[in-house]
C-alpha atoms as a PDB file:
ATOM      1  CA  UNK A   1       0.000   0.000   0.000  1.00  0.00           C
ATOM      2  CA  UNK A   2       1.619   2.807  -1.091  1.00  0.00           C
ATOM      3  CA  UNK A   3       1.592   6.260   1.373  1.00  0.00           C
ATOM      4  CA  UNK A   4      -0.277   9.589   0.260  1.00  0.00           C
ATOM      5  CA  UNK A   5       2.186  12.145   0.036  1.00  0.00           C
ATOM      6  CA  UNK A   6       1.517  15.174   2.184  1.00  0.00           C
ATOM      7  CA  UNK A   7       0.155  18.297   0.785  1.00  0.00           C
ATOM      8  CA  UNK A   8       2.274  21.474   0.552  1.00  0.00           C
ATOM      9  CA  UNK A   9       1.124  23.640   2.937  1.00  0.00           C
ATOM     10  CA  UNK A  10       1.054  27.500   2.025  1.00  0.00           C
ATOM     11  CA  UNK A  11       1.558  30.916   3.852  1.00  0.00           C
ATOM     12  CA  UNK A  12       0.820  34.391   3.152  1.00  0.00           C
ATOM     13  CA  UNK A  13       3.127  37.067   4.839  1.00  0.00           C
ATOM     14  CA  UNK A  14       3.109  40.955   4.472  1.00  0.00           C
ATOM     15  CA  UNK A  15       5.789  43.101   5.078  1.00  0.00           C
ATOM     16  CA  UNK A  16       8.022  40.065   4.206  1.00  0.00           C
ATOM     17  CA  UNK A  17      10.356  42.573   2.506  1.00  0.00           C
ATOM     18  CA  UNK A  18      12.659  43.412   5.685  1.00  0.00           C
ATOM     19  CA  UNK A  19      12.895  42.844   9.526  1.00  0.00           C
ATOM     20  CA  UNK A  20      10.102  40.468  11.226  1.00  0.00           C
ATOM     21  CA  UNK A  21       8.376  39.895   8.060  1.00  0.00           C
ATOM     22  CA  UNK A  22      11.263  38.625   6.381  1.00  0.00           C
ATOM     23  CA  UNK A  23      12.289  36.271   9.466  1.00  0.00           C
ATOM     24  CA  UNK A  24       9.084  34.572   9.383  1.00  0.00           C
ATOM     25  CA  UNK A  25       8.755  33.975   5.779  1.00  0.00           C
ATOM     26  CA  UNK A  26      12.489  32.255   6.439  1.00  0.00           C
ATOM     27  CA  UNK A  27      10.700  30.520   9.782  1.00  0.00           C
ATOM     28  CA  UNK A  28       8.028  29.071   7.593  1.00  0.00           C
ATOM     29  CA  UNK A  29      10.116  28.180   4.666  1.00  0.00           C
ATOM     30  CA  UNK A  30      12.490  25.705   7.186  1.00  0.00           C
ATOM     31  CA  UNK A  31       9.239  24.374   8.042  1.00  0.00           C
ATOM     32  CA  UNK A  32       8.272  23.106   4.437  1.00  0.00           C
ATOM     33  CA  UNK A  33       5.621  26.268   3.896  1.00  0.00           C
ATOM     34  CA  UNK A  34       5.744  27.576   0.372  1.00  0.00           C
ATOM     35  CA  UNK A  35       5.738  31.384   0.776  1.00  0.00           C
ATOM     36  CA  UNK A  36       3.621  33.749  -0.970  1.00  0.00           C
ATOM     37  CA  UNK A  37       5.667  37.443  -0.100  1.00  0.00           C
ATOM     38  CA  UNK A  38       3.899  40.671   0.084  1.00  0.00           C
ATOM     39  CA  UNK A  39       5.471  44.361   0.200  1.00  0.00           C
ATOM     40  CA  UNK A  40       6.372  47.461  -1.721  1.00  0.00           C
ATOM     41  CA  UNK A  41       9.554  47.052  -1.559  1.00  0.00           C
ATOM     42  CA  UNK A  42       9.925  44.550  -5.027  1.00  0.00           C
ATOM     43  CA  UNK A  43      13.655  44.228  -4.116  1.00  0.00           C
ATOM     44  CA  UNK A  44      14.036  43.515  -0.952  1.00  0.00           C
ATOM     45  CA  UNK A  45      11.014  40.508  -1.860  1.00  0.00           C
ATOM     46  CA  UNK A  46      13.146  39.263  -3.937  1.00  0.00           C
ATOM     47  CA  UNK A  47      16.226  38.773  -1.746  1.00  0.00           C
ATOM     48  CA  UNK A  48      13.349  37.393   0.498  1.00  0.00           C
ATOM     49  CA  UNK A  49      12.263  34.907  -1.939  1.00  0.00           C
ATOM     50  CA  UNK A  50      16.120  34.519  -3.195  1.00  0.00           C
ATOM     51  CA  UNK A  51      16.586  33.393   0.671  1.00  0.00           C
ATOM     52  CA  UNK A  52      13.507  31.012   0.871  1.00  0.00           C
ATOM     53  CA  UNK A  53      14.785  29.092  -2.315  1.00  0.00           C
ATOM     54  CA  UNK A  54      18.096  28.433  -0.582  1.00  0.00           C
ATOM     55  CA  UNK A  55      16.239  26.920   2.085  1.00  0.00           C
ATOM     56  CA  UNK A  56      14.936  24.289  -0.365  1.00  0.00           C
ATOM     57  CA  UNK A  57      11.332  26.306  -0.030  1.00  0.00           C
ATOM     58  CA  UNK A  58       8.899  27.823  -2.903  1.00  0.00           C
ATOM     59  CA  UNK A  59       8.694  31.076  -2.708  1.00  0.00           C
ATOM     60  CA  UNK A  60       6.556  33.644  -4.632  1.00  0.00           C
ATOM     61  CA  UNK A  61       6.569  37.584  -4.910  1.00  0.00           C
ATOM     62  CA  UNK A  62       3.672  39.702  -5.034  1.00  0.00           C
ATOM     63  CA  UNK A  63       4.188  43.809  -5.227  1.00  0.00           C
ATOM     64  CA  UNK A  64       1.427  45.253  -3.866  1.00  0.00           C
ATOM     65  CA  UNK A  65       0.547  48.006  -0.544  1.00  0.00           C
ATOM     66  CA  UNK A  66      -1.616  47.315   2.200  1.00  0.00           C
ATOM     67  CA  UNK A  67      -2.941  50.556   2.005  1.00  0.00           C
ATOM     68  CA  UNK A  68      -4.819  49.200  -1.118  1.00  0.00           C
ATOM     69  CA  UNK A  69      -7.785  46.641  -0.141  1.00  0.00           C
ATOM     70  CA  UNK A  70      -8.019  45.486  -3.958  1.00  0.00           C
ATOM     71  CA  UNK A  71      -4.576  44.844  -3.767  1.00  0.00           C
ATOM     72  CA  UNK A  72      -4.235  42.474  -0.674  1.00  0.00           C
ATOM     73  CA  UNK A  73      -6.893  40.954  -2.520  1.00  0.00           C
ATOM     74  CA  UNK A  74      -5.036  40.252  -5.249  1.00  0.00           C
ATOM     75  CA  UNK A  75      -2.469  38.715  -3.619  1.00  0.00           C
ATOM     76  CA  UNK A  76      -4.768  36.214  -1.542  1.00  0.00           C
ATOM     77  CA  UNK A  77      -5.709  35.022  -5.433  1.00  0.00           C
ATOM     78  CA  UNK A  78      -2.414  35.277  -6.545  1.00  0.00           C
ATOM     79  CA  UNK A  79      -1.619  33.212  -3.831  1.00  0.00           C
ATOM     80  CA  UNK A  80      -4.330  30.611  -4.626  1.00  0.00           C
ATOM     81  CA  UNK A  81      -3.314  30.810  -8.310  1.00  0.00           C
ATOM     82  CA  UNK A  82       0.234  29.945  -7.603  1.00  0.00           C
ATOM     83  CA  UNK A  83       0.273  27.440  -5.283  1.00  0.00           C
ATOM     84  CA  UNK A  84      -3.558  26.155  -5.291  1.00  0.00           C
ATOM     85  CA  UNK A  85      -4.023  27.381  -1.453  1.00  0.00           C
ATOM     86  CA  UNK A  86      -3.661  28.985   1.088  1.00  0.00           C
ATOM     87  CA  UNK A  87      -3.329  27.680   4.923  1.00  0.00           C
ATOM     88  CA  UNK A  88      -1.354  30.610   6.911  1.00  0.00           C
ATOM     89  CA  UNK A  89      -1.827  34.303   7.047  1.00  0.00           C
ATOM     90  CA  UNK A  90       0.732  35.865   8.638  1.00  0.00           C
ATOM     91  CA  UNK A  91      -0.846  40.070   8.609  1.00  0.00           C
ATOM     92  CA  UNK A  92       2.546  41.504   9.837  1.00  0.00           C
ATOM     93  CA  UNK A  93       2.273  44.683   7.372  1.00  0.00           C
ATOM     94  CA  UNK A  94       2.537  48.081   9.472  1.00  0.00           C
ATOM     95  CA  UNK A  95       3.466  51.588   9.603  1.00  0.00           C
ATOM     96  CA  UNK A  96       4.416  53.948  12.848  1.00  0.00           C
ATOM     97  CA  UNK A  97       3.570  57.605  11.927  1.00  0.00           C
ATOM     98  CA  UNK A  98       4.466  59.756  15.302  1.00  0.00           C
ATOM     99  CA  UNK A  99       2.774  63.038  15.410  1.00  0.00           C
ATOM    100  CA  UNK A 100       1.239  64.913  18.629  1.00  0.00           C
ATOM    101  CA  UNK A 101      -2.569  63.656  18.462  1.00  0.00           C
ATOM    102  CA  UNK A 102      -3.787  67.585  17.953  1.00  0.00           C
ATOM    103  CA  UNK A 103      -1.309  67.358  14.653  1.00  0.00           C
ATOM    104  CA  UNK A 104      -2.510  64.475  13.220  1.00  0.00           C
ATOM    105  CA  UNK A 105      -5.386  64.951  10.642  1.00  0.00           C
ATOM    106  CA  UNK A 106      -8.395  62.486  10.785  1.00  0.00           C
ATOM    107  CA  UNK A 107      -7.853  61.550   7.319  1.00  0.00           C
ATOM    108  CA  UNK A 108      -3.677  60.152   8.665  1.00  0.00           C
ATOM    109  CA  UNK A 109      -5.385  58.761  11.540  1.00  0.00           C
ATOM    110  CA  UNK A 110      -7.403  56.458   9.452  1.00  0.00           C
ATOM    111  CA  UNK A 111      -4.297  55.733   6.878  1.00  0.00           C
ATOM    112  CA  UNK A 112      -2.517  53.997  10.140  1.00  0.00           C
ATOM    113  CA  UNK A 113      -5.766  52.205  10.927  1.00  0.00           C
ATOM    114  CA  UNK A 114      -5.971  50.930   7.259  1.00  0.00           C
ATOM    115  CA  UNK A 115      -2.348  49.421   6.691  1.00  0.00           C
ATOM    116  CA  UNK A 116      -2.180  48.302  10.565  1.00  0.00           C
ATOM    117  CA  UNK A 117      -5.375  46.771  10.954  1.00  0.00           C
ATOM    118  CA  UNK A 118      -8.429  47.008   8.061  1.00  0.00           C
ATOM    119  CA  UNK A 119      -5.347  45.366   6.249  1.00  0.00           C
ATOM    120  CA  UNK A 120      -5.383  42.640   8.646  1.00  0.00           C
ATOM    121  CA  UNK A 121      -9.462  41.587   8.697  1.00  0.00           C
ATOM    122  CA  UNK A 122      -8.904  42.417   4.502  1.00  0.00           C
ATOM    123  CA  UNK A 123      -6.375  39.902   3.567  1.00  0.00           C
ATOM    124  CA  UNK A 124      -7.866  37.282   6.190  1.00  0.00           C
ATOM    125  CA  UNK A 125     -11.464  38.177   4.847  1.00  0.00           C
ATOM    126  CA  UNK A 126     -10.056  37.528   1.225  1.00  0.00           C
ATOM    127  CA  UNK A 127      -7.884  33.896   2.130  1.00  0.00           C
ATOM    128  CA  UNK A 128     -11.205  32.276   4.448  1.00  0.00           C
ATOM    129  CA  UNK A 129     -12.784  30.748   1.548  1.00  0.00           C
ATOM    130  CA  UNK A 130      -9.243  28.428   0.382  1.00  0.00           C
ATOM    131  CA  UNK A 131      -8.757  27.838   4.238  1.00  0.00           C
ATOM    132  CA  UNK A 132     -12.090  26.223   5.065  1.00  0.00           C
ATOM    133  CA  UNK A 133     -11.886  24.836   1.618  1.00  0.00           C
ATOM    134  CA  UNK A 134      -8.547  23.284   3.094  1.00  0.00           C
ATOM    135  CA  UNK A 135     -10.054  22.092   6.096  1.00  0.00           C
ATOM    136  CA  UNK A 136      -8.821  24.447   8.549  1.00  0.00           C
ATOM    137  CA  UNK A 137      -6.265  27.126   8.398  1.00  0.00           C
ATOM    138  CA  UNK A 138      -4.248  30.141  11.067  1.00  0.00           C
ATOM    139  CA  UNK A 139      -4.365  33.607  11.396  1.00  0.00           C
ATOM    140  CA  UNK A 140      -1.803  35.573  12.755  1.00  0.00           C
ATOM    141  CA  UNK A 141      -2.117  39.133  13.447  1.00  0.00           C
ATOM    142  CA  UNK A 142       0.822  41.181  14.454  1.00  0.00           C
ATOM    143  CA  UNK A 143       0.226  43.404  17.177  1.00  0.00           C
ATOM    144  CA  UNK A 144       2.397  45.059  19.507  1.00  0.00           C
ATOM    145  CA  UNK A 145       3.231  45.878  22.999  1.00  0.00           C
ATOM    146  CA  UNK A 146       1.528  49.560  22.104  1.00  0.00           C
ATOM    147  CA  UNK A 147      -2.080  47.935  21.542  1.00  0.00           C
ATOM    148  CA  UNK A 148      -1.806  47.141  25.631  1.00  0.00           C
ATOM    149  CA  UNK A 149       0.241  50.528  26.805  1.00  0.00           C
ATOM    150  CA  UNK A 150       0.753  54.119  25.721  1.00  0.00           C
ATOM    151  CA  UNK A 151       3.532  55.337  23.749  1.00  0.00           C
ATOM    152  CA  UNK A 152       3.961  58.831  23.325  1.00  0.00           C
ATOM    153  CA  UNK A 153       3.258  60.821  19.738  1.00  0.00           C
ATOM    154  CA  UNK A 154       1.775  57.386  18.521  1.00  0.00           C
ATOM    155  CA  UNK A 155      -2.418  57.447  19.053  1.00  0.00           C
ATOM    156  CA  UNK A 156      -2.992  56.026  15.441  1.00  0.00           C
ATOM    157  CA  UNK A 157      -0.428  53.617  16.098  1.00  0.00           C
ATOM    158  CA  UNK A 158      -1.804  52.373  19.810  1.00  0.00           C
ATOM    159  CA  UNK A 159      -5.654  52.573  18.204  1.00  0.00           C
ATOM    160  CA  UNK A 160      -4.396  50.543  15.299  1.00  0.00           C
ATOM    161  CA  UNK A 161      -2.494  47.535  17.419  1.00  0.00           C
ATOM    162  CA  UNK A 162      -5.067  47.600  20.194  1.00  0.00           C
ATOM    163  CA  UNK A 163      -8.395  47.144  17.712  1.00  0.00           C
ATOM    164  CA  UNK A 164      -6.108  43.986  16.149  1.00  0.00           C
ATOM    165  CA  UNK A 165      -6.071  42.470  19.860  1.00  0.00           C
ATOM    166  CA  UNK A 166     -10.212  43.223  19.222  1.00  0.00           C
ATOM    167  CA  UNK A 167     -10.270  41.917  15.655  1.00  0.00           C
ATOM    168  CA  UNK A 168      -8.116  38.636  16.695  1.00  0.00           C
ATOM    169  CA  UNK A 169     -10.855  38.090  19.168  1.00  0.00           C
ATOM    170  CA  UNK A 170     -13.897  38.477  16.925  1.00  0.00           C
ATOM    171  CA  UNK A 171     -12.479  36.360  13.874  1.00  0.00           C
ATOM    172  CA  UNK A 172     -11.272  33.220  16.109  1.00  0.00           C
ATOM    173  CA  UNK A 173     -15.098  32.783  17.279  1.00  0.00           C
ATOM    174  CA  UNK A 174     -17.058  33.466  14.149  1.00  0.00           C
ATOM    175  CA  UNK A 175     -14.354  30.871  12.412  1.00  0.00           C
ATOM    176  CA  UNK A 176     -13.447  28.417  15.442  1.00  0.00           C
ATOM    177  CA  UNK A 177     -16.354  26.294  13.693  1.00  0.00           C
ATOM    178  CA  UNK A 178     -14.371  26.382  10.043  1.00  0.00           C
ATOM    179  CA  UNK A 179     -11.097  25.416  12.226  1.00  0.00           C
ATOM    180  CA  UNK A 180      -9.403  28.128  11.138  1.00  0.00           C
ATOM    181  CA  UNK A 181      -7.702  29.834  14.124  1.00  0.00           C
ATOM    182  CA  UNK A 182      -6.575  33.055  14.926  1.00  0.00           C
ATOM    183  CA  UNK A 183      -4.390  34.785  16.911  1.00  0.00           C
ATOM    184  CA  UNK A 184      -2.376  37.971  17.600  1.00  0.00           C
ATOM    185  CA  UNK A 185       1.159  38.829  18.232  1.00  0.00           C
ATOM    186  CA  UNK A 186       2.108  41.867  19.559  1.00  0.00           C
ATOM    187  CA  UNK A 187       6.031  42.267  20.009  1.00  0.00           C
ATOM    188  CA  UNK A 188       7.896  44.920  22.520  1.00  0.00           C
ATOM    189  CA  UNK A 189      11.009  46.326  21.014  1.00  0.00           C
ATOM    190  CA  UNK A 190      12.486  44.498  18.445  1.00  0.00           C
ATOM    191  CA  UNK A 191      15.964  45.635  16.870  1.00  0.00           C
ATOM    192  CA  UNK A 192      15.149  46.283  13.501  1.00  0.00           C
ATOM    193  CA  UNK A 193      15.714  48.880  10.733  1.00  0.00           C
ATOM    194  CA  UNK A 194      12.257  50.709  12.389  1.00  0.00           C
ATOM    195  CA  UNK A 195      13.987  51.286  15.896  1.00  0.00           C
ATOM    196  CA  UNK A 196      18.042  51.048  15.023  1.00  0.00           C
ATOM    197  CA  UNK A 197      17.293  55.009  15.410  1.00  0.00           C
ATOM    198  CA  UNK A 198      16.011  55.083  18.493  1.00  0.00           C
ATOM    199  CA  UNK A 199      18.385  52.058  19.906  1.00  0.00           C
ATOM    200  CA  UNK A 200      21.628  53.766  18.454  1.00  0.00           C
ATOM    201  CA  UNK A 201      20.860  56.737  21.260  1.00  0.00           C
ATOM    202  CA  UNK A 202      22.724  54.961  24.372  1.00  0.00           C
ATOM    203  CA  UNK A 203      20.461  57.179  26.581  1.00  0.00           C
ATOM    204  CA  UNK A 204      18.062  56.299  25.046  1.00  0.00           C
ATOM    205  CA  UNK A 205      18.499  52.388  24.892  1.00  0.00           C
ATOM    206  CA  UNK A 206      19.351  52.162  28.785  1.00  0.00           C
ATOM    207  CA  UNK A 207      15.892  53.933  29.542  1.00  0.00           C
ATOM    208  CA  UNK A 208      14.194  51.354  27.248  1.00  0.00           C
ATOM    209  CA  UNK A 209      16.346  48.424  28.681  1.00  0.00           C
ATOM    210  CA  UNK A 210      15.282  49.601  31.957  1.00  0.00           C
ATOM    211  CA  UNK A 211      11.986  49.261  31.431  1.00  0.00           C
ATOM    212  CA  UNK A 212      12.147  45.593  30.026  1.00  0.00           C
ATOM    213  CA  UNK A 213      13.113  42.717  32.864  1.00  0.00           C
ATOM    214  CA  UNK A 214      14.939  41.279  30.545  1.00  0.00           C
ATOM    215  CA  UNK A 215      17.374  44.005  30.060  1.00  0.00           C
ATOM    216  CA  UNK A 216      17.488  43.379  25.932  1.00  0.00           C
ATOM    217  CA  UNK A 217      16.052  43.720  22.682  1.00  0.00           C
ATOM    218  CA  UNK A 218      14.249  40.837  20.717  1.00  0.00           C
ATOM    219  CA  UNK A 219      15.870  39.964  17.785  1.00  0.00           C
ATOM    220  CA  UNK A 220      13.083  39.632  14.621  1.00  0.00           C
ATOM    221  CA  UNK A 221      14.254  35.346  14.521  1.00  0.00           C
ATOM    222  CA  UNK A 222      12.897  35.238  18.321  1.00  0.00           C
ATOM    223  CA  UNK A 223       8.875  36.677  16.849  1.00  0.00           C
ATOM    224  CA  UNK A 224       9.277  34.977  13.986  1.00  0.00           C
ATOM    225  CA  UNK A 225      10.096  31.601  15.560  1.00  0.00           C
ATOM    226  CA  UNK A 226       6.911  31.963  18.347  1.00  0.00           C
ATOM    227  CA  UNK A 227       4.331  32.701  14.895  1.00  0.00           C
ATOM    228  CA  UNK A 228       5.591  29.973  13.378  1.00  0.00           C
ATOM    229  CA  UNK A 229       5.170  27.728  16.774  1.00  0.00           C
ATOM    230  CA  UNK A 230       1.720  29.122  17.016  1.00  0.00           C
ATOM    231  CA  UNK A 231       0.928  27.887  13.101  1.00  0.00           C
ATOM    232  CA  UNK A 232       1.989  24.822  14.051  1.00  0.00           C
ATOM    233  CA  UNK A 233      -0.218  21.829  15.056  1.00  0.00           C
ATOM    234  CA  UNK A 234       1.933  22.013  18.487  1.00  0.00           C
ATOM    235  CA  UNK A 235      -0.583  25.118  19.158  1.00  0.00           C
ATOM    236  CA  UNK A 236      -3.472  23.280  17.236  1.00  0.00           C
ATOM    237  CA  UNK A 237      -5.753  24.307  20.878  1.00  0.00           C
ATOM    238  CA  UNK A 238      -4.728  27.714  20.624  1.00  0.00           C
ATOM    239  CA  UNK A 239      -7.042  30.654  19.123  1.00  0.00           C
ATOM    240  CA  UNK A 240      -8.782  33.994  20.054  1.00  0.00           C
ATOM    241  CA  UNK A 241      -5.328  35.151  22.608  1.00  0.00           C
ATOM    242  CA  UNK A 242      -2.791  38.134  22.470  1.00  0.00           C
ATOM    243  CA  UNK A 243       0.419  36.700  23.424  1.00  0.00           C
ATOM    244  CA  UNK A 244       2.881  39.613  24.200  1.00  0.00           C
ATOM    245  CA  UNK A 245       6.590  39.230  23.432  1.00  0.00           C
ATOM    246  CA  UNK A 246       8.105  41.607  24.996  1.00  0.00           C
ATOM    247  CA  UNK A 247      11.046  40.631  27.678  1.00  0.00           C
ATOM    248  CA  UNK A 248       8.496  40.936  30.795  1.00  0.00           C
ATOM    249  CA  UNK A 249       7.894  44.505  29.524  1.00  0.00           C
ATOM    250  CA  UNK A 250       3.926  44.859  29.941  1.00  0.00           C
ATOM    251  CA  UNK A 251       4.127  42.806  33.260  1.00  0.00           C
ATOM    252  CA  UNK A 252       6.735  45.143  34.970  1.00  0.00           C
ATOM    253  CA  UNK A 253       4.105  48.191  33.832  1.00  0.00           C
END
């Protein structure tokens, strides 16, 4: 009796051009996922998806801006198209736009909100049908440690990550009966190309290091390596939580 080979299993990631988006397309790709990248940055998706291939992993490109609805969209069928499915969607796309609140115009104040979180309940809206088709699929949102605590200048920012804590919620119990889970993950500091600025300040760093029991940074690998544990079937009873990676950070609040 011969064995039926295993299906190829399929994830979606935004902002897979650079930083934590990049490190879990790799994450996933070690894993046996084919990758289906999404960014605005075409070439630093294609050192993405230059990366995956070394890894033995398929890997596909898709240009496109999560400011755009039609095109996240797009890249759900493009995603379908290419590799027939799709059973992880990893929403990591964001933007941090720090302005005093009395500054910031409504009309910038919903342009966060739509890349850091209409973005999110867009491309997972657009990718349900091939997951329950599939039999089941995961959701990750990225959050972050400002959907939980205030950060100065950052209102859009904090509305954004908190209402993806909300959304995470809300999908996971309309779609628990399609066995499609989701979940959020909202990172503390991360050293990245976003906050080498504010790191490279030493006074700076030692007032954030102070504030983290840890007394470090993540690196992107350490996120990227907890999403891919929670698209795992290791997680498979996981769905509807915020899980906080952040060093101890919103505990020592």
């Amino acid at each position: 009796m011969t064995q039926e080979k295993t299906r190829e299993k399929t994830a979606l990631v935004t902002g897979a051009s650079r930083n934590i988006g990049r490190s879990i397309a790799l994450a996933l790709a070690r894993r046996g996922y084919a990758v289906a990248c999404f960014a605005r940055d075409e070439r630093g998706l294609n050192e993405t998806a230059a990366m995956i291939r070394e890894l033995g992993a398929k890997a596909s490109v898709f240009v496109g801006d999560a400011k755009s609805n039609a095109s996240l969209q797009e890249f759900a069928a493009h995603a379908v198209q290419t590799f027939g499915g799709i059973d992880a969607v990893i929403n990591n796309a964001g933007v941090v736009v720090e302005s005093l609140p009395e500054e910031m115009t409504p009309e910038q104040f919903a342009e966060t909100l739509q890349v850091n979180l209409v973005s999110q309940f867009t491309l997972a809206r657009a990718a349900h049908a091939s997951m329950r088709a599939r039999g089941g699929g995961v959701v990750v949102n990225v959050g972050s440690l400002a959907g939980a605590i205030a950060f100065p200048r950052t209102a859009a920012y904090c509305a954004s990550k908190a209402g993806a804590d909300g959304l995470t919620r809300a999908l996971a119990y309309d779609w628990a009966k399609h066995n499609i889970r989701v979940l959020c993950v909202a990172p503390g500091y991360v050293e990245s190309d976003i906050s080498k600025d504010v790191l490279a300040h030493e006074s700076t760093r030692d007032w954030i290091l102070k504030r983290i029991p840890l007394r470090r940074v993540a690196q992107p690998a350490e996120i990227a390596e907890f999403v891919a544990f929670l698209v795992s079937d290791g997680a498979s009873f996981c769905t509807g939580e915020t899980y906080y990676v952040d060093g101890g950070q919103r505990m020592a609040i």
